[in-house]
Protein backbone atom coordinates (compact mmCIF):
# COMPACT_ATOMS: atom_id res chain seq x y z
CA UNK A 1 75.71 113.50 79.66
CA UNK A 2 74.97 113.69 75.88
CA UNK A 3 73.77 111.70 73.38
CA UNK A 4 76.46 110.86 70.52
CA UNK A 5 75.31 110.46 66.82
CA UNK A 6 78.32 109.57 64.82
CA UNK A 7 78.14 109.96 60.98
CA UNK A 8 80.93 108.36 58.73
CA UNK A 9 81.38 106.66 55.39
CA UNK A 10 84.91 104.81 55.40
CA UNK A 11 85.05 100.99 55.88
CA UNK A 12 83.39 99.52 59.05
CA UNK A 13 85.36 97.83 61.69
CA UNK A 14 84.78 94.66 63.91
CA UNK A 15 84.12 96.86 66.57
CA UNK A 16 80.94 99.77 66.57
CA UNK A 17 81.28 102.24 69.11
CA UNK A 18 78.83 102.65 71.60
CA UNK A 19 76.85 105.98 69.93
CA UNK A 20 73.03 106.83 70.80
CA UNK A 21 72.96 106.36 66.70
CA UNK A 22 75.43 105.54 63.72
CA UNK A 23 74.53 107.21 60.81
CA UNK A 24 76.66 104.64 58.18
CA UNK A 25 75.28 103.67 54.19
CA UNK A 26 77.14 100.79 54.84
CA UNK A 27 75.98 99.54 58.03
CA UNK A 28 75.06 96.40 58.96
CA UNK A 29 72.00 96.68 60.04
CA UNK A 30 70.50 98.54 57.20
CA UNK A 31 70.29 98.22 53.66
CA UNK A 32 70.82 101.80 52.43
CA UNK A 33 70.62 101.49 48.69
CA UNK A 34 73.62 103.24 47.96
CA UNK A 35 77.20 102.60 49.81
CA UNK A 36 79.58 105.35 48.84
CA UNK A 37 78.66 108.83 50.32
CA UNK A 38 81.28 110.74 51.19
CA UNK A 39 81.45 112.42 54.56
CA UNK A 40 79.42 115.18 53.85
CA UNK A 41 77.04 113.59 51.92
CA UNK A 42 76.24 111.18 54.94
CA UNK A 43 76.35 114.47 57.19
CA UNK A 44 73.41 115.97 54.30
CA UNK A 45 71.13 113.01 54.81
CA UNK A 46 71.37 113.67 58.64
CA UNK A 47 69.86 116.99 57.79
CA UNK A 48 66.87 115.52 55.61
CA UNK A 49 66.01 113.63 58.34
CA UNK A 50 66.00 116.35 61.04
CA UNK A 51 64.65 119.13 59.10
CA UNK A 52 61.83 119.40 56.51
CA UNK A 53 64.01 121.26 53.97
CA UNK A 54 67.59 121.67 54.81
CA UNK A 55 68.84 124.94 53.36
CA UNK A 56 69.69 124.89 49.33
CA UNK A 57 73.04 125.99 50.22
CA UNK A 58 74.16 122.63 51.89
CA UNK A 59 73.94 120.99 48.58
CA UNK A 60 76.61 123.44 47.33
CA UNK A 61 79.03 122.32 50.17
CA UNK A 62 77.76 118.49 49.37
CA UNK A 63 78.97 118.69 45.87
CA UNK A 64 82.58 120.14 47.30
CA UNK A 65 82.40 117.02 49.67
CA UNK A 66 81.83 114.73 46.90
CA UNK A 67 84.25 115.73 44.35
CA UNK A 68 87.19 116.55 46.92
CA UNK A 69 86.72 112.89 48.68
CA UNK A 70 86.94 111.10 45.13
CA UNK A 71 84.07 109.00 45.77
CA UNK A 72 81.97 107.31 43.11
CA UNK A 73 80.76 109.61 40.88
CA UNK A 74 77.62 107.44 40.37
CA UNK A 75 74.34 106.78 40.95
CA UNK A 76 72.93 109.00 44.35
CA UNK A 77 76.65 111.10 44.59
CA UNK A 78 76.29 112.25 41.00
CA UNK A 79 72.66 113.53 41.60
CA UNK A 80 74.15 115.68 44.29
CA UNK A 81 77.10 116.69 42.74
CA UNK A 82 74.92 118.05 40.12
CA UNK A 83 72.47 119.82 41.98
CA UNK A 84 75.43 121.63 44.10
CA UNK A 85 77.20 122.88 41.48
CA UNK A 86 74.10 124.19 39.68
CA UNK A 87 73.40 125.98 43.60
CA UNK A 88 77.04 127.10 43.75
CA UNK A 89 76.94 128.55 40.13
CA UNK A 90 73.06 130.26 40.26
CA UNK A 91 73.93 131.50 44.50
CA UNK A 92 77.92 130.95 44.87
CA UNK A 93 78.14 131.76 48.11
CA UNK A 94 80.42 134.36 49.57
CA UNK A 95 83.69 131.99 50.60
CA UNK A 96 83.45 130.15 47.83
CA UNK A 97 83.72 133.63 45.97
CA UNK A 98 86.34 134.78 47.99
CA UNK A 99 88.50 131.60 47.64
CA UNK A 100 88.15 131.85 44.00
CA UNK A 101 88.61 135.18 43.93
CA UNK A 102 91.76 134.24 45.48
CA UNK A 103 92.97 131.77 42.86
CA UNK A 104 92.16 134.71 39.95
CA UNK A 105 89.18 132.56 38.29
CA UNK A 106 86.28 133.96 37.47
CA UNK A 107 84.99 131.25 35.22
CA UNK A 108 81.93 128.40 35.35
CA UNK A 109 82.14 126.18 38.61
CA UNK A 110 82.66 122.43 37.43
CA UNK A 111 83.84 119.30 39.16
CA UNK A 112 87.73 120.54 38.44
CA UNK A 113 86.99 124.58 39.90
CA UNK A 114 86.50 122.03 42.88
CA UNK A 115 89.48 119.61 42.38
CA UNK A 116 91.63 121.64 41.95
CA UNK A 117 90.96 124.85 43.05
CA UNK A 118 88.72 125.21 46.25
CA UNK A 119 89.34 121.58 47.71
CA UNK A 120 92.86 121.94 47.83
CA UNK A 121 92.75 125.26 49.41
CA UNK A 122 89.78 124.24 52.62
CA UNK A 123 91.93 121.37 52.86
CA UNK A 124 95.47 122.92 53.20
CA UNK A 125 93.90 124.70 56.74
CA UNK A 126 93.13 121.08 58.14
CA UNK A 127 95.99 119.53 57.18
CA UNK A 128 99.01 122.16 58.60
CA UNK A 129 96.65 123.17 61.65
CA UNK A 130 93.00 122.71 63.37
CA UNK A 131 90.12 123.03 60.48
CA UNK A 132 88.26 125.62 62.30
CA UNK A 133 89.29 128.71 60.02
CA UNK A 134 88.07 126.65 57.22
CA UNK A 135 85.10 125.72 58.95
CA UNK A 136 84.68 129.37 59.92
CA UNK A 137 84.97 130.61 56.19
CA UNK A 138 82.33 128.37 55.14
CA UNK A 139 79.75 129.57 57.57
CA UNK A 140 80.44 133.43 56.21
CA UNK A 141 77.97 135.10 55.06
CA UNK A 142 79.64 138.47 54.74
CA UNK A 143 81.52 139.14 51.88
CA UNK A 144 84.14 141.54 53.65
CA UNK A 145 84.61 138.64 55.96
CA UNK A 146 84.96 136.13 53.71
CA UNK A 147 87.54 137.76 51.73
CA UNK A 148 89.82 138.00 55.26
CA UNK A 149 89.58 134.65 55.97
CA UNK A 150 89.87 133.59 52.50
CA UNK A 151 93.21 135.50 52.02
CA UNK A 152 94.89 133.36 55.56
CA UNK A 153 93.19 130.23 54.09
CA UNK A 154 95.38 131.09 51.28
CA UNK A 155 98.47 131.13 53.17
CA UNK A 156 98.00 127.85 54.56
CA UNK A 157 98.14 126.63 50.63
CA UNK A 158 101.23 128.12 49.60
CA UNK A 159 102.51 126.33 52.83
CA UNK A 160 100.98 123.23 51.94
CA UNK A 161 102.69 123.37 48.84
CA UNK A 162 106.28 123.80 50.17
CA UNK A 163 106.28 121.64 52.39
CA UNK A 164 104.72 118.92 50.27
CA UNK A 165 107.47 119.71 47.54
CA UNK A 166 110.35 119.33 50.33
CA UNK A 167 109.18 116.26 51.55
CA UNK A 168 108.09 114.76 47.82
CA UNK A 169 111.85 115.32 47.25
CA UNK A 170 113.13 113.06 50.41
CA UNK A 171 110.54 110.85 49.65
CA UNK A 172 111.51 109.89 45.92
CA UNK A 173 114.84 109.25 47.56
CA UNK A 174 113.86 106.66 50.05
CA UNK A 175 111.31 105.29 47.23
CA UNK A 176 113.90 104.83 44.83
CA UNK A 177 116.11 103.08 47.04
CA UNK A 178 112.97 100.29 48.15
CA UNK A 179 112.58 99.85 44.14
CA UNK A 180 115.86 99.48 43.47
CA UNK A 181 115.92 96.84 45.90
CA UNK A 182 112.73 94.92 44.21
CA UNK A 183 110.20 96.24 46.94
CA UNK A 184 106.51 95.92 45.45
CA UNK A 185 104.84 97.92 48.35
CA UNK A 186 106.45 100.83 49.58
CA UNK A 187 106.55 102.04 53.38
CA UNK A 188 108.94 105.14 53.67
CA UNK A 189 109.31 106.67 56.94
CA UNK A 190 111.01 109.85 58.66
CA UNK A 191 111.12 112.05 61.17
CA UNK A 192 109.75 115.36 61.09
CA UNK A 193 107.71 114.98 58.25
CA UNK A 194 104.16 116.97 58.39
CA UNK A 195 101.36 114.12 59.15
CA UNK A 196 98.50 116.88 57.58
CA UNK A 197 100.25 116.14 53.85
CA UNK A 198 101.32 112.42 53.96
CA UNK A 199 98.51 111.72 52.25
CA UNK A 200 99.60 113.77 48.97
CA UNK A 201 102.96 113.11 48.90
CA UNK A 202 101.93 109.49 49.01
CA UNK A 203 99.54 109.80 45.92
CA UNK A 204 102.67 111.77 44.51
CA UNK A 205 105.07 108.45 44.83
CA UNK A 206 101.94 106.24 43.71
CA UNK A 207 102.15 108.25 40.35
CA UNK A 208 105.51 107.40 39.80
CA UNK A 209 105.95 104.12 40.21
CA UNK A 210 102.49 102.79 40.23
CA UNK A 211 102.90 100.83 43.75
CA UNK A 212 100.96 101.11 46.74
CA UNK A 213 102.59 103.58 49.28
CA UNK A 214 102.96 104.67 53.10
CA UNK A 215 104.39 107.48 54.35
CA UNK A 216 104.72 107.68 57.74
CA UNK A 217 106.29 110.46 60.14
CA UNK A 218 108.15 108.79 62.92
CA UNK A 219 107.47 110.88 66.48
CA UNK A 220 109.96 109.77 68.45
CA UNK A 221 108.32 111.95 71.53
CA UNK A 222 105.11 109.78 71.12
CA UNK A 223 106.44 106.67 70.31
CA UNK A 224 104.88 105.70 67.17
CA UNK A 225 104.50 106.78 63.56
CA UNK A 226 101.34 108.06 62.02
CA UNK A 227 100.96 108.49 58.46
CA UNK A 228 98.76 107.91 55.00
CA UNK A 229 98.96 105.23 52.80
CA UNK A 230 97.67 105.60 48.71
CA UNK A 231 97.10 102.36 46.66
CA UNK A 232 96.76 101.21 43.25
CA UNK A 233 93.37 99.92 41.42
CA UNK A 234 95.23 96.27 41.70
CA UNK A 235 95.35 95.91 45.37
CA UNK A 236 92.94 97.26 47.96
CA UNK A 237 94.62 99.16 50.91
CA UNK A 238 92.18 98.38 53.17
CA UNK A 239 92.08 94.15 52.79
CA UNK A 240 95.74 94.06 52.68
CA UNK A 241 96.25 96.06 56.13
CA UNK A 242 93.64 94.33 57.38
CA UNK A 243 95.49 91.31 57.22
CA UNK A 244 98.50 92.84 58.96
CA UNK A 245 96.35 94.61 61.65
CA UNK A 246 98.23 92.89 64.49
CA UNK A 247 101.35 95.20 63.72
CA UNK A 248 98.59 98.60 63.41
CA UNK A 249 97.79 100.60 66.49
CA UNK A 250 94.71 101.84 65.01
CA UNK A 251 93.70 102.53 60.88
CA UNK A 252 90.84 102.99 58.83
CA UNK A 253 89.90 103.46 55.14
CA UNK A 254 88.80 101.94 52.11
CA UNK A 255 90.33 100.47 49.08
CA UNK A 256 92.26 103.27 47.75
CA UNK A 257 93.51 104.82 50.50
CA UNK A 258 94.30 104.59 54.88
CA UNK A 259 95.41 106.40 57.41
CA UNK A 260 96.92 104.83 60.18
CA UNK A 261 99.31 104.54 63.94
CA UNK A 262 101.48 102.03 64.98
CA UNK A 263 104.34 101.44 67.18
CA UNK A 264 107.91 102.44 65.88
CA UNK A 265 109.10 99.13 66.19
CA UNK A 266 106.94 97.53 63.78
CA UNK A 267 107.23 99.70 60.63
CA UNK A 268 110.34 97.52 59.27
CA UNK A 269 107.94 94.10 59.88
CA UNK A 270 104.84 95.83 58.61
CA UNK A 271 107.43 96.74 55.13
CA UNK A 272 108.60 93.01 55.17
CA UNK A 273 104.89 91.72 55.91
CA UNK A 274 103.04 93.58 53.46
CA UNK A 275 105.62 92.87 50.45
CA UNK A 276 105.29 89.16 51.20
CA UNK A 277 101.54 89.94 50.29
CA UNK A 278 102.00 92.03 47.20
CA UNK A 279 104.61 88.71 46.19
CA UNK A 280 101.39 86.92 46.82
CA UNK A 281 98.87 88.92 44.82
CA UNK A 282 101.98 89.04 42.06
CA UNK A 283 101.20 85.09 41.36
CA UNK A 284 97.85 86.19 40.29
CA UNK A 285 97.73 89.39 39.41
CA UNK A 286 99.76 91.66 37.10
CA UNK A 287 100.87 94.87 38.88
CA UNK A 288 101.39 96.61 35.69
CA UNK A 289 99.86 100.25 35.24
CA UNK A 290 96.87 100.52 33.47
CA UNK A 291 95.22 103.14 31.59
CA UNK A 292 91.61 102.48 29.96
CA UNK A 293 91.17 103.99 26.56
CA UNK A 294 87.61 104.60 25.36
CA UNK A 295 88.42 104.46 21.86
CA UNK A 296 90.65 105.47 19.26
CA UNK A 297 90.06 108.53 17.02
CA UNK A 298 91.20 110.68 13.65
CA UNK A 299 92.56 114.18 14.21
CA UNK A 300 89.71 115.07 12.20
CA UNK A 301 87.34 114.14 14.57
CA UNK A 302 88.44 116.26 17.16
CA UNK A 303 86.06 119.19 16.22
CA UNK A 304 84.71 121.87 18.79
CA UNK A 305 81.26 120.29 17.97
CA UNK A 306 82.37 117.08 19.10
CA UNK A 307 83.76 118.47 22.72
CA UNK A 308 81.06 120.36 23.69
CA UNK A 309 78.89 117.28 23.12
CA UNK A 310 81.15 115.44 25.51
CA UNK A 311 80.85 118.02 27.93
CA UNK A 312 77.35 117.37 28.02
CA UNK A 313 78.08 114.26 30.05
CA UNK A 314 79.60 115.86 33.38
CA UNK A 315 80.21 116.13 35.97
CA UNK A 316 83.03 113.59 35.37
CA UNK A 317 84.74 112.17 38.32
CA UNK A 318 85.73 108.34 39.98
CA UNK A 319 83.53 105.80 37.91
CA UNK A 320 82.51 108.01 35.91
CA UNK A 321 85.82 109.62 33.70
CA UNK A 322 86.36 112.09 31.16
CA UNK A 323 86.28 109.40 27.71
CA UNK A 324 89.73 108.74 26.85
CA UNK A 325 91.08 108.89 23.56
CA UNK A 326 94.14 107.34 21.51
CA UNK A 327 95.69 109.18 18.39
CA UNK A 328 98.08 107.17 16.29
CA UNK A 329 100.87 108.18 14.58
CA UNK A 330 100.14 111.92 14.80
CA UNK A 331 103.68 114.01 14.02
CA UNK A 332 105.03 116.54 16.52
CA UNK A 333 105.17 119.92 14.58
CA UNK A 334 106.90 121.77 17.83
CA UNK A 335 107.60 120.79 21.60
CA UNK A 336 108.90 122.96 24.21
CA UNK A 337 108.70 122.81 27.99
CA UNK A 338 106.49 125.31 29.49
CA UNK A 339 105.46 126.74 33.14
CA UNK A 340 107.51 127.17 36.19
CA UNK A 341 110.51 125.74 36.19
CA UNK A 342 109.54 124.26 32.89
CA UNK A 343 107.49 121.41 34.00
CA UNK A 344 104.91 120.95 31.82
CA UNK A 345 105.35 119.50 27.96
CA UNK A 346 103.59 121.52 25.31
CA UNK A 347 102.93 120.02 21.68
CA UNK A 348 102.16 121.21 18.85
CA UNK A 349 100.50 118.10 17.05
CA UNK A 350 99.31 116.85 13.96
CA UNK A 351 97.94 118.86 10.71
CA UNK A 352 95.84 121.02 11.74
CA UNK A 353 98.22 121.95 14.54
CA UNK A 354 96.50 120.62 17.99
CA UNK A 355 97.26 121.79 20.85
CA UNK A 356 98.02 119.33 23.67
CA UNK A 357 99.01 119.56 27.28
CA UNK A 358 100.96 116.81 29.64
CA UNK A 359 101.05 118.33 32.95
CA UNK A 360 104.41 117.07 35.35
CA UNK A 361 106.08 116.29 32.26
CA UNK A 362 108.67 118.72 30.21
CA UNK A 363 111.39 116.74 30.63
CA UNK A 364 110.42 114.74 27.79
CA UNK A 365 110.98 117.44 25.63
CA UNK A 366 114.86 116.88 25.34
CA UNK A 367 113.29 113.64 23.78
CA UNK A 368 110.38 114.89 21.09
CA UNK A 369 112.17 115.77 17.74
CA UNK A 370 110.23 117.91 15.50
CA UNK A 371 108.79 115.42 12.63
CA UNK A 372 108.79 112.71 15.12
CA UNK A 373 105.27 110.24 15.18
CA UNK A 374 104.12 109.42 18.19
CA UNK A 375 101.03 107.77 19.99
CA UNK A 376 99.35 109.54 22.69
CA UNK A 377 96.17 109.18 24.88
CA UNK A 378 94.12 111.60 26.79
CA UNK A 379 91.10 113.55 27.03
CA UNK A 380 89.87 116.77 25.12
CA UNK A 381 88.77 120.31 26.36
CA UNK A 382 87.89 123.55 24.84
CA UNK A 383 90.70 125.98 24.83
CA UNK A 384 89.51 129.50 25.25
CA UNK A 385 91.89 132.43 24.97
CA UNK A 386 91.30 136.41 24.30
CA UNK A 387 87.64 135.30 23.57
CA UNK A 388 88.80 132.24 20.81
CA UNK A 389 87.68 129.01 21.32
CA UNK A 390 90.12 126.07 20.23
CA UNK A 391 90.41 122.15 20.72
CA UNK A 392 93.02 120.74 23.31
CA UNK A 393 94.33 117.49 24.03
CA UNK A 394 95.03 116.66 27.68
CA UNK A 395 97.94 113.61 27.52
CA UNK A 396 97.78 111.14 29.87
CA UNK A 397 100.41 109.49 28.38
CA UNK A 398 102.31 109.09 25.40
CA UNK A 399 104.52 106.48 23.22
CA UNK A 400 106.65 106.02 20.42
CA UNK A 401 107.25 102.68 18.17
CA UNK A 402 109.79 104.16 16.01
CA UNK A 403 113.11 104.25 16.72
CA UNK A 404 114.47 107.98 17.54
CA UNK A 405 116.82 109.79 15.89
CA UNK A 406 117.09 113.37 17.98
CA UNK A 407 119.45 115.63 16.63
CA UNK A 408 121.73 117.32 19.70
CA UNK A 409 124.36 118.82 17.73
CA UNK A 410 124.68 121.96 19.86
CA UNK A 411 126.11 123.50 22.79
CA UNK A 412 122.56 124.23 24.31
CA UNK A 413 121.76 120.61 23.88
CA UNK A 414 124.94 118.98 24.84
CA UNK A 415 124.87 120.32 27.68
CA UNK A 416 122.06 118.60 28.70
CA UNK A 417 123.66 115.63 29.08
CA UNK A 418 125.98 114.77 32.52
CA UNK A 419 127.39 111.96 31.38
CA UNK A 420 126.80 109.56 34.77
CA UNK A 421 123.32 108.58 33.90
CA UNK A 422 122.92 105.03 34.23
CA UNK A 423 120.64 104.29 31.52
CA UNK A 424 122.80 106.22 29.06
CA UNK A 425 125.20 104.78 26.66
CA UNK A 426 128.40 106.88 25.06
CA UNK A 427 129.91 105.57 22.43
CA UNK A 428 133.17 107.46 21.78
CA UNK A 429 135.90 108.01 19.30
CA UNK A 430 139.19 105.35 19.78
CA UNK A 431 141.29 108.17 20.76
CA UNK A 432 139.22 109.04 23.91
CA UNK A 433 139.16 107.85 27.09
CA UNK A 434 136.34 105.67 28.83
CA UNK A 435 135.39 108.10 32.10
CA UNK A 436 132.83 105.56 33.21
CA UNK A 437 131.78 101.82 32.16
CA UNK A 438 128.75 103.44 30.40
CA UNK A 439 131.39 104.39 27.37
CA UNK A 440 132.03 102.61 24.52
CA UNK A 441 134.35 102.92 21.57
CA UNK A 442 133.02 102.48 18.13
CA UNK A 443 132.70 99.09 16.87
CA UNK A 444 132.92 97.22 20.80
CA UNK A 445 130.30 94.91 21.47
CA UNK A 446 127.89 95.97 23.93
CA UNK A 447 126.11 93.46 26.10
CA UNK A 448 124.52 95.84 28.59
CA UNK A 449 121.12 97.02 27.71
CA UNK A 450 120.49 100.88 27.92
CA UNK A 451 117.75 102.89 27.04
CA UNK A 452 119.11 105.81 25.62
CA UNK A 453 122.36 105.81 23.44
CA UNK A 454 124.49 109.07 22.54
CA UNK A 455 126.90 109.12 19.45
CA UNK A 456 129.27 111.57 21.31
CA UNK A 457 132.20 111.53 18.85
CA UNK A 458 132.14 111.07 14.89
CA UNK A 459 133.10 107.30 14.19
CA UNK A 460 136.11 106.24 12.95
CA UNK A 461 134.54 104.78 9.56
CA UNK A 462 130.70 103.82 8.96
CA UNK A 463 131.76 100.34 9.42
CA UNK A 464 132.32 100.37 13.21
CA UNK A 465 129.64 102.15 14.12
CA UNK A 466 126.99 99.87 11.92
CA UNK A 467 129.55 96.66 14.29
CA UNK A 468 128.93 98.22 17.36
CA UNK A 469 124.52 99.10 16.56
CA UNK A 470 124.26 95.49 15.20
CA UNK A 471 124.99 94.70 18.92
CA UNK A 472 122.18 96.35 20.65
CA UNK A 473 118.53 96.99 20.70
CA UNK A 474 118.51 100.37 20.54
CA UNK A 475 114.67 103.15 20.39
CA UNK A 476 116.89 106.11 21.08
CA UNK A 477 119.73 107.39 19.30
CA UNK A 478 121.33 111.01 20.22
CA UNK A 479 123.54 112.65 17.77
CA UNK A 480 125.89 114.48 19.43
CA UNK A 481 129.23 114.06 16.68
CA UNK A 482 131.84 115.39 18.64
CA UNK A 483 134.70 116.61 16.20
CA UNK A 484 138.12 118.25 16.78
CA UNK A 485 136.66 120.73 14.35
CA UNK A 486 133.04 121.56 15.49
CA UNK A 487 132.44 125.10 13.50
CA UNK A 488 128.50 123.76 14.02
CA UNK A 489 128.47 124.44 17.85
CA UNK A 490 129.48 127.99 16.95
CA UNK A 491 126.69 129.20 15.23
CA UNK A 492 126.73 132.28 12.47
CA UNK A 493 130.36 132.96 12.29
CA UNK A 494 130.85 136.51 13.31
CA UNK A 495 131.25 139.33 10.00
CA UNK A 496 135.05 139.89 11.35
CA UNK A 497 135.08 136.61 10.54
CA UNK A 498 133.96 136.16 7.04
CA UNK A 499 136.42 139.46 6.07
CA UNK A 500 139.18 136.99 7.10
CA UNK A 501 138.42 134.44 4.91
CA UNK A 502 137.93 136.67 2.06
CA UNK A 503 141.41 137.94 2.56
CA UNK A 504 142.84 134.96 3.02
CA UNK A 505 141.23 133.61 -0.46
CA UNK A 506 141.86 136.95 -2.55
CA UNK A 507 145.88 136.55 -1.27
CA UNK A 508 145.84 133.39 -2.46
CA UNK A 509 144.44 133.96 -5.35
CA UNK A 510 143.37 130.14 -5.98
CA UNK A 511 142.84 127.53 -3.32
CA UNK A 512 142.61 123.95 -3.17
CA UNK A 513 139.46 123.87 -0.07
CA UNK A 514 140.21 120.31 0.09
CA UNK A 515 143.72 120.08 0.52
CA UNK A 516 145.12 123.24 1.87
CA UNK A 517 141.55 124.99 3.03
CA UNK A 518 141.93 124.51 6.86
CA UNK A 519 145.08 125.31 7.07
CA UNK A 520 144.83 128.61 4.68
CA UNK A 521 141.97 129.19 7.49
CA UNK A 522 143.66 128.35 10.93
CA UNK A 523 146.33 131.10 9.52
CA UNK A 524 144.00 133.99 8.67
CA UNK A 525 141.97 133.36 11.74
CA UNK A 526 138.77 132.63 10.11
């Protein structure tokens, strides 16, 4: 018979199991001056207490534990955080070396190397299968060895990724549905969805619609589904299960995010239950999203100086962010869509030409005109490429005031649009046909409200179109100008082409261009 110390940081129950010791900042019992280790920073003070020095390595893996956990990044978490990623940079040890060497990067370990590069990647392992070849690539100490399990760790991330983007992709379906239908907290389930990545595909539908999430795989073989659940800063996951617990096998958390299992039978009353709460909290509480801005500043403050000073501050992390800037009425010199599969939005901002970044978002450039001001906020870094150092602005989001003009007057462009979107307006010449009850003819009244509208075809006169814009409340206006006649969409005519028209005008000798032009053209081929 052993002896069972159990160490753990998430939200206590009613209930404390029956352990030789619990090793817990926030129990009870004891007033531990500082509540929010993560796991492995609870597991670290374990290790103070049983040996006289624990090894200067475990701080390393502390400051991974921290960061990848988002816990505070205050008070006793950010003195760790610090001190591991001062141990991993002056003695990186040889799996963290061989998982970056992995990933290419070769650079300074900060809070994001871990965020975004080795957390994902120890976590992948745990999530598709048992943790043990992660655990086992921590405890290398041999390079060679390291490297081989480093290189299958690997693997298990590019698997993680595919089968997070699959089931993402059903996901936004189901999600879109529940919205549509005026659910406030959203509770998508499936079969045969991986339980390991619920948890990020969750945090994936939290980001686009700002609602608290759970994804849950339905096992039909074990009768129940198990899954993750991600919230919003508005509503704490844990409080708001608690008060449905009677529905909930088992769960456990904190306010951001749960994991939980209950019986397949009681996901559709858990939906129903917990959206009577969030229509509860909605009385009191706005549900909008919310982004904090620091303060607004010039393009001419946005200086290399002024970075690195910032920089100073980190590690930056939960309760402790990266300051967040607004700039105002700064003009887009160039946007373009960037990345695999073009995901990402590139700008090209302001005077002196600053570079700026909004990751997950290059759709918008069908929707950035060149010229165009617009309001963005985000956070700076330091640019550094071939050895040259420049200021970049990270968007966290952006906005424009002004209505939008964007010129789509060719086939590349055109194309773009499908013409069943259902926040799209057409608004076409008399002549045509209405292929949907999103068209419009020039000068009709419309009492719909859209967010986009597209001038497909030119207007019969200036005076219906101004009838038919005095209608609506319009922030987006695509010129599109269909015409019988629409030379534009061709480009550079072709030099065959200009030898035409030169023949056609020398044989004529004179030509009215006005009058008999087009047809002088249509017969020479020009």
């Amino acid at each position: 018979m052993f002896d069972v110390i159990v160490t753990d940081h998430h939200e206590i129950g009613e209930t404390l199991p029956n352990a030789f010791a619990i090793v817990h900042p926030m129990h009870p019992d004891f007033d531990y001056p500082f509540k929010y280790l993560c796991g492995a920073g609870v597991a670290y003070k374990l290790t103070q207490s049983l040996l006289e020095q624990p090894p200067v390595s475990f701080l390393g893996l502390v400051a991974i534990g921290t960061i990848a956990d988002l816990v505070s990044l205050t008070d006793e978490n950010r003195t760790l955080v610090k001190q591991g990623l001062n141990v991993l940079n002056d003695h990186c040890p040889p799996a963290i070396k061989a998982l970056l060497k992995q990933a290419d990067y070769n650079d300074e370990i900060n809070e994001e190397t871990i965020g975004f590069i080795i957390g994902p990647r120890l976590n992948a392992v745990g999530r598709l299968e048992d943790a043990t070849l992660a655990a086992e690539l921590l405890m290398c100490d041999n390079e060679e060895e390291a490297e081989f399990y480093a290189d299958q760790v690997e693997f298990f991330n590019q698997e993680r990724k595919d089968i997070v983007a699959q089931i993402t992709e059903e996901a936004l379906q189901v999600a879109e549905e529940q919205v549509q239908n005026g659910n406030k907290f959203l509770v998508l389930a499936q079969a045969d969805w991986h339980e390991g990545v619920l948890g990020i595909v969750a945090s994936k539908i939290v980001e686009t619609y700002a609602l608290p999430t759970l994804i849950l795989n339905i096992d039909e073989a074990q009768q129940h589904a198990k899954g993750s659940a991600r919230s919003i800063e508005q509503v704490s996951m844990f409080e708001i299960l608690t008060e449905h617990a009677s529905l909930i096998d088992k769960f456990g958390g904190h306010h951001m995010a749960a994991g939980m299992t209950l019986a397949i039978e009681n996901v559709e009353p858990l939906r129903q239950a917990l959206n009577a709460s969030m229509a509860e909290i909605e009385q009191t509480t706005s549900l909008e999203p919310r982004k904090h801005v620091d303060t607004t500043i010039e393009e001419s403050e946005i200086t290399l100086k002024n970075i690195q000073d910032i920089q100073r501050l980190r590690p930056f992390g939960s309760d402790f962010t990266s300051p967040c800037f607004e700039l105002e009425d700064v003009i887009v010199q160039q946007a373009k869509a960037i990345g695999q599969d073009k995901k990402h939005l590139k700008l090209t901002m302001g005077e002196e030409k600053l570079q700026a970044i909004f990751w997950q978002n290059g759709h918008l450039v069908q929707e950035l005109g060149d010229g165009q001001p617009i309001n963005v906020i985000g956070t700076l870094q330091i640019n550094e490429w071939n050895g040259f150092q420049s200021p970049q602005f990270m968007i966290q989001d952006l906005a424009n005031n002004s209505l939008q003009i964007l010129d789509y007057r060719s086939k590349s462009k055109v194309n773009q649009f499908q013409g069943d979107e259902a926040d799209i307006a057409y608004l076409v010449h008399q002549s045509s046909d209405k292929v949907a009850d999103n068209y419009y003819v020039y000068g009709e009244t419309i009492e719909q409200d859209y967010n986009k509208y597209v001038l497909r075809d030119l207007p019969k006169s200036i005076n219906h179109l101004k009838n038919t814009l005095k209608s609506i409340n319009v922030s987006q206006i695509y010129l599109v100008l269909n015409h019988e006649r629409s030379v534009y969409f061709e480009g550079m005519p072709k030099m065959e082409t200009f030898k035409n028209c030169f023949k056609a005008i020398a044989s004529k000798g004179q030509i009215n261009l006005a009058k008999d032009g087009m047809a002088s053209m249509s017969v020479s081929k020009c």
